[in-house]
C-alpha atoms as a PDB file:
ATOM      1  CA  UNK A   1      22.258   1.289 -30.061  1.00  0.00           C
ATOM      2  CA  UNK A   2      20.126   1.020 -33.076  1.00  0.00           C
ATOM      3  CA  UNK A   3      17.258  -0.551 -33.370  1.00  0.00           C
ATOM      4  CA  UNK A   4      14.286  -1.483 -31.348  1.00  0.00           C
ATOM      5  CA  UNK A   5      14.251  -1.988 -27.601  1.00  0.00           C
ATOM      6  CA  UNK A   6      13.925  -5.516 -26.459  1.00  0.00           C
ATOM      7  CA  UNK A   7      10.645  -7.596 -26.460  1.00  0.00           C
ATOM      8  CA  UNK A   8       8.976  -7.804 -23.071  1.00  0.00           C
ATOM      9  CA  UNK A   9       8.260 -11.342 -22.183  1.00  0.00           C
ATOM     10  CA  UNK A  10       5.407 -12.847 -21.802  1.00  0.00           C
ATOM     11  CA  UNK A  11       4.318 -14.405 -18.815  1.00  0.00           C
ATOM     12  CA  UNK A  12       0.865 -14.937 -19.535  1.00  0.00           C
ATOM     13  CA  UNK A  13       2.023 -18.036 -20.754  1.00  0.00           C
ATOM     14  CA  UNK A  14       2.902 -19.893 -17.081  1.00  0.00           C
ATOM     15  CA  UNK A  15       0.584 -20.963 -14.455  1.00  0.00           C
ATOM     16  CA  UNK A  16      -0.859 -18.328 -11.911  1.00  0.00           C
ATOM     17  CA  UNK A  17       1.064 -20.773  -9.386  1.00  0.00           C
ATOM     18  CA  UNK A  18       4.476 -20.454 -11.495  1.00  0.00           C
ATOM     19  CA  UNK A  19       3.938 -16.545 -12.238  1.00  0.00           C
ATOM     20  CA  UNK A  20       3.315 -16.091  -8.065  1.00  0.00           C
ATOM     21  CA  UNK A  21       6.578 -18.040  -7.614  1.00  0.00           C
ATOM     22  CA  UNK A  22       8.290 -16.543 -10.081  1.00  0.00           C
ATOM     23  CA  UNK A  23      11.992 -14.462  -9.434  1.00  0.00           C
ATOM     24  CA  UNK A  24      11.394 -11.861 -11.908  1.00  0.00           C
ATOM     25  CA  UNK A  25       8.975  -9.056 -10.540  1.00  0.00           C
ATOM     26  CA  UNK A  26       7.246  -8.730 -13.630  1.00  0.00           C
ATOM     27  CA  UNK A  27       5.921 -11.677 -13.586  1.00  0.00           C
ATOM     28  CA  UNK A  28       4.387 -11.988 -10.460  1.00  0.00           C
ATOM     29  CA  UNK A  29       2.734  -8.317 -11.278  1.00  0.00           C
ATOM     30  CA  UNK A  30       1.291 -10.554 -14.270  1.00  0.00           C
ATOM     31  CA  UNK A  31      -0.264 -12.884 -11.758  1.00  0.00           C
ATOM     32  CA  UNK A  32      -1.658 -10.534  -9.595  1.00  0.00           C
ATOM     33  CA  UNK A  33      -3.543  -8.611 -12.353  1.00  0.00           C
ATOM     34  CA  UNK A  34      -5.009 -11.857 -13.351  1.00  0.00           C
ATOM     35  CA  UNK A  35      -5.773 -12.851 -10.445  1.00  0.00           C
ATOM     36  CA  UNK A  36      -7.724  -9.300  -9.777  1.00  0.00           C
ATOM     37  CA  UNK A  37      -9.570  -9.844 -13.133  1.00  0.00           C
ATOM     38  CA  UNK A  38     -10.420 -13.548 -12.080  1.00  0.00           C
ATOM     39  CA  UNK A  39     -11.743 -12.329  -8.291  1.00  0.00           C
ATOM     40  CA  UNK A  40     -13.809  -9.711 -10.243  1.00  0.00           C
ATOM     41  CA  UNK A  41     -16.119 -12.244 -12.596  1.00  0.00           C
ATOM     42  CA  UNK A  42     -16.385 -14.845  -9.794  1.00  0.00           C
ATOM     43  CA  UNK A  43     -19.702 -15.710  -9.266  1.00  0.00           C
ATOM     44  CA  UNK A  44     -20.292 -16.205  -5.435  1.00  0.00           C
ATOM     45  CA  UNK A  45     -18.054 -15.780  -2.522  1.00  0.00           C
ATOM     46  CA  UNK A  46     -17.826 -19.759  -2.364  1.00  0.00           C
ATOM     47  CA  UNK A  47     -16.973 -19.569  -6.237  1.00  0.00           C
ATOM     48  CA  UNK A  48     -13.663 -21.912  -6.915  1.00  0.00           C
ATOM     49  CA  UNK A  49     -11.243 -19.033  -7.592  1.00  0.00           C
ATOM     50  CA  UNK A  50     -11.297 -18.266  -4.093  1.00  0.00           C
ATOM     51  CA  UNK A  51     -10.358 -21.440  -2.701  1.00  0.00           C
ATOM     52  CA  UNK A  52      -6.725 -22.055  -3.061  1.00  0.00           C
ATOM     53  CA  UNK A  53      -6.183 -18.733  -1.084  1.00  0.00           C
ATOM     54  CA  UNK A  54      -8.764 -19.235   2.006  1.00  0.00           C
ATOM     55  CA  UNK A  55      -6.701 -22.558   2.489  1.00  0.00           C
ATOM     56  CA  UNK A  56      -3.493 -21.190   2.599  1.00  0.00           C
ATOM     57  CA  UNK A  57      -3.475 -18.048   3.602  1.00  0.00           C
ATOM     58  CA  UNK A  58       0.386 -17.876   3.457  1.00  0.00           C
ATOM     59  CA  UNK A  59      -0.169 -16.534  -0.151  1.00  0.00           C
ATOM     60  CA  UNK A  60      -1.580 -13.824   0.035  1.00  0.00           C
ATOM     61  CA  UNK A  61       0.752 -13.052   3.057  1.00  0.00           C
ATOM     62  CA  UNK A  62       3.532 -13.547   0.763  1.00  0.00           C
ATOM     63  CA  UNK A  63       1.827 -11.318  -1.701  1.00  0.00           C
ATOM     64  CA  UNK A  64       1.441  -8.457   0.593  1.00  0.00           C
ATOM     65  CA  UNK A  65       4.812  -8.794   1.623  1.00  0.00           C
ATOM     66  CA  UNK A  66       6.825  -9.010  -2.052  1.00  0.00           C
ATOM     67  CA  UNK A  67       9.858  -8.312  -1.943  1.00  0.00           C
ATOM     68  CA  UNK A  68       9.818  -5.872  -5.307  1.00  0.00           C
ATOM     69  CA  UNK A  69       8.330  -2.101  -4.438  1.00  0.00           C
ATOM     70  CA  UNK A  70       5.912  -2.093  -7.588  1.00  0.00           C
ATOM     71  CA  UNK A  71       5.310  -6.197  -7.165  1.00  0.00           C
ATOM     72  CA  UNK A  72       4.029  -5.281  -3.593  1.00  0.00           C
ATOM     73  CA  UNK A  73       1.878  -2.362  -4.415  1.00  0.00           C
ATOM     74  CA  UNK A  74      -0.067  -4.727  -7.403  1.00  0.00           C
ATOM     75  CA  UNK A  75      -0.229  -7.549  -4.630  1.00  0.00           C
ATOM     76  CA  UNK A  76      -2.164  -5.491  -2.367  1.00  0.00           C
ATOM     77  CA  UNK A  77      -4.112  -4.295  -4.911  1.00  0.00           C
ATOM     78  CA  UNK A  78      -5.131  -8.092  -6.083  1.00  0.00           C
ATOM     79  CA  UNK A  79      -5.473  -9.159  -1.888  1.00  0.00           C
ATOM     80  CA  UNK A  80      -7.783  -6.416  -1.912  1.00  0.00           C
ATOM     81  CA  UNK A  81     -10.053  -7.656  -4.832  1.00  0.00           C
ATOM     82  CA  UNK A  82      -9.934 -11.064  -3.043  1.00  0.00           C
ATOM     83  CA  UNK A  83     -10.870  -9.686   0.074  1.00  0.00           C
ATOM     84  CA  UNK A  84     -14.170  -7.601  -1.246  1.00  0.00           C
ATOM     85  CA  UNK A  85     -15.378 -10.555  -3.589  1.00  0.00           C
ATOM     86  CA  UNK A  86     -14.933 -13.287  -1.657  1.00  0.00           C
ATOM     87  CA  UNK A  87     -16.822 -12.032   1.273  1.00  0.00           C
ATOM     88  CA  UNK A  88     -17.118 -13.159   4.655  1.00  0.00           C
ATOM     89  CA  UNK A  89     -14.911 -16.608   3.801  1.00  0.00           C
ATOM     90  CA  UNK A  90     -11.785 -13.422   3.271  1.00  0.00           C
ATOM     91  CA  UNK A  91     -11.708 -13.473   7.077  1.00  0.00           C
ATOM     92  CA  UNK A  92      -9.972 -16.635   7.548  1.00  0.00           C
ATOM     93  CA  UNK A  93      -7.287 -15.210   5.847  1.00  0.00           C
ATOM     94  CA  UNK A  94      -7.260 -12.259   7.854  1.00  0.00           C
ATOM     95  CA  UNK A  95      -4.874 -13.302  10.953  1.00  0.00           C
ATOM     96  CA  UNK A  96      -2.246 -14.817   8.443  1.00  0.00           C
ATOM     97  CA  UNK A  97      -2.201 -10.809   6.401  1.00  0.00           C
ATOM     98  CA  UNK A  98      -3.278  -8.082   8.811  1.00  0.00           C
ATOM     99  CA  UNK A  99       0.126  -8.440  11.054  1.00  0.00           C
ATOM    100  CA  UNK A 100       2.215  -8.421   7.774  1.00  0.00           C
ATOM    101  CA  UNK A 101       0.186  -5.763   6.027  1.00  0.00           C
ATOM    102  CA  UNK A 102       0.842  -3.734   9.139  1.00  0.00           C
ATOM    103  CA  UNK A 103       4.699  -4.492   9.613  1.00  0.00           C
ATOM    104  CA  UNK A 104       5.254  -4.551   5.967  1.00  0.00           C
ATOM    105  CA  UNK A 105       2.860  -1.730   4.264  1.00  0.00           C
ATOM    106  CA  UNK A 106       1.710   0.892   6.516  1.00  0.00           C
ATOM    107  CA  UNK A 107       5.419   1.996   7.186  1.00  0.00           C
ATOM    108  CA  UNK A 108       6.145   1.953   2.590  1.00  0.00           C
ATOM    109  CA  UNK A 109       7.714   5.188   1.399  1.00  0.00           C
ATOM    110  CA  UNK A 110       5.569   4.532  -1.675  1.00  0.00           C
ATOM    111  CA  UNK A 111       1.934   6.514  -1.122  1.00  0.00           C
ATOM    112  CA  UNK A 112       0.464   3.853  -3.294  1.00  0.00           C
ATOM    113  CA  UNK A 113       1.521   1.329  -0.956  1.00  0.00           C
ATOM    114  CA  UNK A 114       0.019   2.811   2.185  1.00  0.00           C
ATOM    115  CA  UNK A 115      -2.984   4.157   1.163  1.00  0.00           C
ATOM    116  CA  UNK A 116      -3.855   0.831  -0.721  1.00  0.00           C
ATOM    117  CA  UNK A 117      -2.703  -1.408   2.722  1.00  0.00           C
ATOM    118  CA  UNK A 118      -5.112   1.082   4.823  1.00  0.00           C
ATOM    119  CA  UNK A 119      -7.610   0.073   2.031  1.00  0.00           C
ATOM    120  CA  UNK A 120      -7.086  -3.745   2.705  1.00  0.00           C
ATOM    121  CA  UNK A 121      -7.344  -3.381   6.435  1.00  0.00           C
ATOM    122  CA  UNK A 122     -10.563  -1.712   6.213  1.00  0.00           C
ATOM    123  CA  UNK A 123     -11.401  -4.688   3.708  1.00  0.00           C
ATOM    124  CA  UNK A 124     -11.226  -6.668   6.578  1.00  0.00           C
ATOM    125  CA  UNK A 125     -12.234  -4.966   9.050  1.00  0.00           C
ATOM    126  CA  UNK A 126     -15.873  -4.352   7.003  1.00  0.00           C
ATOM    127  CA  UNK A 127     -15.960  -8.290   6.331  1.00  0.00           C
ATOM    128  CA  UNK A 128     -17.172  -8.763   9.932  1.00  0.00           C
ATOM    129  CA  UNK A 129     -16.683 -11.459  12.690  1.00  0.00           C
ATOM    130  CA  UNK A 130     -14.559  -9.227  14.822  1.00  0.00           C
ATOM    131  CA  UNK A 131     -12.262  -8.162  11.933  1.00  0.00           C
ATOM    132  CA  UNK A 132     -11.884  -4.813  13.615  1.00  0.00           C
ATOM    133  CA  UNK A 133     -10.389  -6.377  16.970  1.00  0.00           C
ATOM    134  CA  UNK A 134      -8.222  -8.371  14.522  1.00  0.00           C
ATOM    135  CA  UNK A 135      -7.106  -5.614  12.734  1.00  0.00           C
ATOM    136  CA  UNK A 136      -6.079  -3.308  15.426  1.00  0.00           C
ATOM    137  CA  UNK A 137      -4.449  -5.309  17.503  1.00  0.00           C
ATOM    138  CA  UNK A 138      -2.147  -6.265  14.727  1.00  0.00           C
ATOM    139  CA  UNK A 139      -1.296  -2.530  14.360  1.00  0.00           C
ATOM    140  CA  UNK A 140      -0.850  -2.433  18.342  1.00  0.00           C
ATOM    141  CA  UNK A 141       1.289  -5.035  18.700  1.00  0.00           C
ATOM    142  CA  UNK A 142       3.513  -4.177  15.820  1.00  0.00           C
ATOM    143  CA  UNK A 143       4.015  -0.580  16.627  1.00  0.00           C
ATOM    144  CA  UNK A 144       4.382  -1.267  20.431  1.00  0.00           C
ATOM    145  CA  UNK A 145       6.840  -4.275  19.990  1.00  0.00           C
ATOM    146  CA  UNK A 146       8.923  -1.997  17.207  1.00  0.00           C
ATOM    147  CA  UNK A 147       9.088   0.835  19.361  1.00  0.00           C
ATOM    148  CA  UNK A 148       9.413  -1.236  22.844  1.00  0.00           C
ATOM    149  CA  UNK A 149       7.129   0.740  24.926  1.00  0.00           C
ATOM    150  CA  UNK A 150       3.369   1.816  24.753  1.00  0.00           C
ATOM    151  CA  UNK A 151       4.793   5.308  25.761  1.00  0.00           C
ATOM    152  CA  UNK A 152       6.822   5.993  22.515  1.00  0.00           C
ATOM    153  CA  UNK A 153       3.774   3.752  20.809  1.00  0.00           C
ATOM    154  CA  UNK A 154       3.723   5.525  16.968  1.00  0.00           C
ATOM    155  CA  UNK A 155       0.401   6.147  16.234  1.00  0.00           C
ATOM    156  CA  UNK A 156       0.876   8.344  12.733  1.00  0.00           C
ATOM    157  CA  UNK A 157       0.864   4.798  10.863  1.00  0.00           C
ATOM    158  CA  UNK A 158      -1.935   3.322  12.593  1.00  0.00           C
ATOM    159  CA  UNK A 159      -4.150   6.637  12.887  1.00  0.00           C
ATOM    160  CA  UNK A 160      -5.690   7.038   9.261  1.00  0.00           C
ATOM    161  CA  UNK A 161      -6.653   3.034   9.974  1.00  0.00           C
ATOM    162  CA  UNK A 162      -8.485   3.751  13.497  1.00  0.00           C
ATOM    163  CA  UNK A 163     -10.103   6.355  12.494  1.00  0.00           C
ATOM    164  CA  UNK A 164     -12.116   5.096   9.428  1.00  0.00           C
ATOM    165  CA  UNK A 165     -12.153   1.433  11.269  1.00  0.00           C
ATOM    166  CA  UNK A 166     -14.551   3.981  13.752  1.00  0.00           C
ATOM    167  CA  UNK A 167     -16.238   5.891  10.634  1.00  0.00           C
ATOM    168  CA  UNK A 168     -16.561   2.345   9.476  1.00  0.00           C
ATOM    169  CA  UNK A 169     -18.219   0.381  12.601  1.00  0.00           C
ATOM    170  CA  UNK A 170     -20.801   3.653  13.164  1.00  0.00           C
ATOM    171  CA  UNK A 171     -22.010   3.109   9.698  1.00  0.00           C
ATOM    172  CA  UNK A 172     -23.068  -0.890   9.800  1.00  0.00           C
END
């Protein structure tokens, strides 16, 4: 095998919309490190960039839930940037995520992936309106409906997130 290894393509080419959509992982990793740059020079929370995302929340559901280990793990990363610059207008997303961040994330054998959807959870949990109610009860309800009973209810997933949710709510 001589020569040099084969070019890696470039999808900075495609639309953020065809790169999200896209079937190679790579790809959509391209998309959500623009999209991380582009929440980080917004302007406002009611800046443009946001919009596409508040009204269809499926997205970044979708993102949080990618199918590809490393593809997920860069998608929470880039919900998280949306989530901390786009402010309070982040919690209409926040029913559509928090139940798949929770079924989808918390329970990742990647670190990464935990620690950054404990992150996001606390993102919205700190962007107000009763994001902490939200938040938890997502965890609840998936934990108790996996496991079937409140009895056998698995906190270890759920405990790093209630206790700075509490750390979190006594400093505000």
């Amino acid at each position: 095998m001589d020569g040099q290894p084969p070019q890696e393509e470039d999808f900075s080419t495609l639309s953020i919309e065809d790169r999200l959509s896209h079937k190679n992982w790579k790809a959509r990793v391209s998309a959500y490190e623009t999209l991380v740059k582009t929440f980080q020079l917004t302007a406002s929370e009611t800046d443009p960039a946001f919009r596409p995302y508040i009204s269809n929340p499926d997205l970044l559901k979708k993102i949080v839930t990618d199918s590809n280990a490393v593809a997920q793990e860069k998608g929470i990363e880039c919900v998280i940037a949306f989530v901390k610059f786009a402010g309070e207008n982040a919690a209409r997303t926040r029913d559509a995520v928090a139940p798949a961040l929770v079924d989808k994330c918390f329970g990742s054998t990647r670190a990464g992936t935990r620690n950054h959807a404990i992150e996001l959870a606390l993102q919205y949990v700190e962007v107000g309106n009763s994001g902490a109610g939200v938040v938890v009860r997502a965890c609840c309800r998936s934990y108790m409906a996996r496991f079937n009973s409140p009895v056998v209810f698995r906190k270890t997933y759920c405990l790093d997130l209630l206790q700075n949710s509490q750390r979190l709510l006594q400093g505000l």
